[in-house]
Protein backbone atom coordinates (compact mmCIF):
# COMPACT_ATOMS: atom_id res chain seq x y z
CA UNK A 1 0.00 0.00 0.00
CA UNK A 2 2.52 2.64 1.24
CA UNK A 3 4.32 1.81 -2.66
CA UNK A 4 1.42 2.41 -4.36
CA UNK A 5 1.06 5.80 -2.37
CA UNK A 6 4.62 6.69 -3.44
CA UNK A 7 4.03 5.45 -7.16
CA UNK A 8 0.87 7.78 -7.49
CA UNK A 9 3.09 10.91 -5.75
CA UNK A 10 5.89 10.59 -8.33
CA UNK A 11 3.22 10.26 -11.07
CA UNK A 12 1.54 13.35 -9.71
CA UNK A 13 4.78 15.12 -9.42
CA UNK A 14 6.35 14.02 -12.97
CA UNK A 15 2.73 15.36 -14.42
CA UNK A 16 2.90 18.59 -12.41
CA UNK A 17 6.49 18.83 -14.05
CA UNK A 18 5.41 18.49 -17.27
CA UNK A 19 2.70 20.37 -17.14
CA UNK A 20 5.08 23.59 -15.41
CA UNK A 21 7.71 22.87 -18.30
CA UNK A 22 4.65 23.32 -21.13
CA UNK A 23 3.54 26.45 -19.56
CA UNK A 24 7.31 27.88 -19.17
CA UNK A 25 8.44 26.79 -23.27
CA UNK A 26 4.45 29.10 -24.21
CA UNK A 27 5.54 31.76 -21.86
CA UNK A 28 9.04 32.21 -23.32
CA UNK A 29 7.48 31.52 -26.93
CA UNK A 30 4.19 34.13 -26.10
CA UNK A 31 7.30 36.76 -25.99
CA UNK A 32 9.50 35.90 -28.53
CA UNK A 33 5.85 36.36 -30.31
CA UNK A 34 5.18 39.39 -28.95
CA UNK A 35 8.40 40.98 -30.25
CA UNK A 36 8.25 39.49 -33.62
CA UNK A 37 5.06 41.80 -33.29
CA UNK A 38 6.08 44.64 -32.18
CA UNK A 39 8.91 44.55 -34.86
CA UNK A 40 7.02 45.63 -37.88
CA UNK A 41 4.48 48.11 -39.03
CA UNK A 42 3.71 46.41 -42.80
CA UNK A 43 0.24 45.13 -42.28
CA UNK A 44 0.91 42.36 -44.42
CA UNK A 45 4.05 40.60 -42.25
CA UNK A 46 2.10 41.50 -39.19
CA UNK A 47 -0.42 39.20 -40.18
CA UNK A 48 1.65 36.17 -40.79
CA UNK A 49 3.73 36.63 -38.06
CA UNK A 50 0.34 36.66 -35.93
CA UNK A 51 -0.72 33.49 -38.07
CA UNK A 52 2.80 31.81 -37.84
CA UNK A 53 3.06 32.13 -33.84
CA UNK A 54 -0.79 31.10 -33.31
CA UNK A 55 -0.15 28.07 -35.14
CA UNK A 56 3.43 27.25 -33.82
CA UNK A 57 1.78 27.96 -29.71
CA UNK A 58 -1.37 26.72 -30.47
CA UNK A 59 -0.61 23.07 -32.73
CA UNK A 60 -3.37 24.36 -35.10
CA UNK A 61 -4.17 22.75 -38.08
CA UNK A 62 -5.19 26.50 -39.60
CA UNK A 63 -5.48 29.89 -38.59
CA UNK A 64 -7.11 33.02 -40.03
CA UNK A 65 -7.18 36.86 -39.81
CA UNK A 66 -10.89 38.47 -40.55
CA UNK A 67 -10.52 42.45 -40.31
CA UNK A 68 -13.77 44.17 -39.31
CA UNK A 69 -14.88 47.90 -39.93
CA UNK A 70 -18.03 47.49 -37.55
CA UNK A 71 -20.21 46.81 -40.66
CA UNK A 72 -18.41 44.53 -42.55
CA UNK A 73 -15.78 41.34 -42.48
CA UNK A 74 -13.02 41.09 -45.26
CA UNK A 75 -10.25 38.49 -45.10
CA UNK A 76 -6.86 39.37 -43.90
CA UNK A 77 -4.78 36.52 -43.83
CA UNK A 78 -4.52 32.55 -43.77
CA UNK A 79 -2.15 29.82 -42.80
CA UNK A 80 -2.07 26.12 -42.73
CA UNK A 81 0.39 24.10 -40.50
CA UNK A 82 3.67 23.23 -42.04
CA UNK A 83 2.80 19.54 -41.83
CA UNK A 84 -0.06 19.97 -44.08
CA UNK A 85 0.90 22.26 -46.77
CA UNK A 86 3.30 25.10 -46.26
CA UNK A 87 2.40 28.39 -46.24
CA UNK A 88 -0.51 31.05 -47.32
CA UNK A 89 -3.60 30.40 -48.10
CA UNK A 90 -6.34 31.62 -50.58
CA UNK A 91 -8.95 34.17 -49.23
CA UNK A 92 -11.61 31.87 -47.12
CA UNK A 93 -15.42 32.70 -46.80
CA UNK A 94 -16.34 33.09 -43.26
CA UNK A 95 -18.74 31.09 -41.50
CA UNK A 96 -20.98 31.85 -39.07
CA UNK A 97 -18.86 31.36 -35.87
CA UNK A 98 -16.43 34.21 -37.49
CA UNK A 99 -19.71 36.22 -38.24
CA UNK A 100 -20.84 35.86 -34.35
CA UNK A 101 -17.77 36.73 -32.68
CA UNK A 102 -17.44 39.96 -35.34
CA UNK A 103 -21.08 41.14 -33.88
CA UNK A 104 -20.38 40.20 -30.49
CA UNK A 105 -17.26 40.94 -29.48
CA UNK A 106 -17.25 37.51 -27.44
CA UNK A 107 -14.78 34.58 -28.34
CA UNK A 108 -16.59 31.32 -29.79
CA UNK A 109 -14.86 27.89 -28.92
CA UNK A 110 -16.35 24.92 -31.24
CA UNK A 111 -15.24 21.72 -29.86
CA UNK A 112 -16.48 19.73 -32.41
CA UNK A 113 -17.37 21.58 -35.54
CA UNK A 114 -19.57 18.28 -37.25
CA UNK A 115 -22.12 18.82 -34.33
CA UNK A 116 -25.48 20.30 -35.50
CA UNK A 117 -25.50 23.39 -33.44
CA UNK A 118 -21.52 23.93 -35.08
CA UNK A 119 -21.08 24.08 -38.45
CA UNK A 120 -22.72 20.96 -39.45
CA UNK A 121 -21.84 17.32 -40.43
CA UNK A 122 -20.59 18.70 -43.76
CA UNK A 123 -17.48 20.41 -41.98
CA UNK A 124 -14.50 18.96 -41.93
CA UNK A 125 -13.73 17.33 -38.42
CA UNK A 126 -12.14 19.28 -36.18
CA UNK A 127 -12.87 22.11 -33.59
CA UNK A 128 -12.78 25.62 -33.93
CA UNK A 129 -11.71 28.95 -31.62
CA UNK A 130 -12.72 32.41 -33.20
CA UNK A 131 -11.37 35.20 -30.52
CA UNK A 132 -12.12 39.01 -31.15
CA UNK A 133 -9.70 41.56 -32.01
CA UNK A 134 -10.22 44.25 -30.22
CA UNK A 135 -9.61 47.90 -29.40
CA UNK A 136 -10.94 48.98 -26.30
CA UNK A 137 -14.43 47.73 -26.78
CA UNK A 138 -14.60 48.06 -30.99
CA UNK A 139 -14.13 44.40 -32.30
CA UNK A 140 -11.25 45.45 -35.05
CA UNK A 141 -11.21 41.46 -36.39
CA UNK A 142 -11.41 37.93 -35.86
CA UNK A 143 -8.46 35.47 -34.98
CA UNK A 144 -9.92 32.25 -36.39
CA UNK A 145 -7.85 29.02 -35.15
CA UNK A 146 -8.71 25.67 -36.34
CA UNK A 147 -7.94 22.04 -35.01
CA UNK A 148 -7.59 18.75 -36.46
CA UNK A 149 -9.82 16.91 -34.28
CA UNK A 150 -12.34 17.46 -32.10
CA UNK A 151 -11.51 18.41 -28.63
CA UNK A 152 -11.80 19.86 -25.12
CA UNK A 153 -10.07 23.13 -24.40
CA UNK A 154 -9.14 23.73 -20.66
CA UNK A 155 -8.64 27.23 -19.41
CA UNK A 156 -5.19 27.10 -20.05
CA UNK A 157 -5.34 27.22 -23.89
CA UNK A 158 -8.07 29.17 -23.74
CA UNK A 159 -6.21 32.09 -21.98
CA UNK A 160 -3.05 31.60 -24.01
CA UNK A 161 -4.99 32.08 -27.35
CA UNK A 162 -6.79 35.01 -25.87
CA UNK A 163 -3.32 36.61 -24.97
CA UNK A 164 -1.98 35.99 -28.52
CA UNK A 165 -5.78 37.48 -30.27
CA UNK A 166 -4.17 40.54 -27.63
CA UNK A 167 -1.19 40.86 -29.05
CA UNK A 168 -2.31 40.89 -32.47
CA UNK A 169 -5.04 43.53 -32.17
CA UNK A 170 -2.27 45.50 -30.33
CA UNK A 171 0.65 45.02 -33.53
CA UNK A 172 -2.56 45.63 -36.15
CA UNK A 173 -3.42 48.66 -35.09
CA UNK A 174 0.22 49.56 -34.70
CA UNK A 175 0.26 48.46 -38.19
CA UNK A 176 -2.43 50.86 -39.37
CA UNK A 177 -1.57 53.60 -37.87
């Protein structure tokens, strides 16, 4: 008995570990992101340096930049994963979930896109975070970050994409101005 009580302590201490040396390597990477940022004013490398880090901190399958003038939502940017194909993408429709987070100003987390209420069973699998860009209260865009499978998000992930849809709505309107 008093083994297994040790075995389940290291096991709870290798995990805590793990998870504090995950958390440390998205810290140091959130700002080695956040000077990439800050290190241009072209509106065009801004966004795929915001769509290179979210997919590099996130593991995203895809990522996308929607900018929004308070009326209207026109593509900015897209990016697959470099183990699908490398590089841009082609201008992508939005969907609804994009459309919903432009009008609300509130992020949208999908965990499984194929479910009715989602996109639909014609999606591709997968699951889906859309996080507003903002600027003080005026949604500015949408930071659209796709997954290869369906999924759970904890809190954790959740706050580090919100911190890197931050950072981007910061460096865009740096870039516009």
């Amino acid at each position: 008995e008093l083994a297994g009580r040790q075995i389940a302590l290291a096991l709870a201490r290798a995990k805590a570990l793990d998870t504090e040396r995950r958390r440390s390597t998205q810290l140091e990477a959130l700002r080695e992101a956040s000077l990439q940022l800050t290190s241009s004013l072209e509106p065009e490398q801004v966004l795929d340096v915001i769509l290179q880090q979210v997919l590099r901190l996130a593991e995203a399958r895809e990522a996308q930049v929607y900018l929004y003038d308070g009326a209207q939502l026109t593509f900015g940017a897209a990016r697959q994963a470099l183990t699908e194909r490398n590089g841009a993408l082609e201008p992508a429709a939005t969907n609804p979930v994009i459309e919903q987070v432009a009008r609300s100003g509130e992020r949208v987390v999908v965990p499984d896109v194929r479910a009715p209420e989602a996109l639909g069973p014609g999606a591709a699998p997968g699951a889906l975070v859309s996080i507003p860009l903002l600027k003080g209260q005026a949604v500015r865009g949408v930071l659209n970050v796709a997954f290869r499978q369906a999924r759970h998000f904890d809190q954790h992930e959740l706050r580090l994409l919100d911190l890197l849809g931050d950072q981007a709505a910061v460096a865009l309107e740096n870039a516009r101005l």
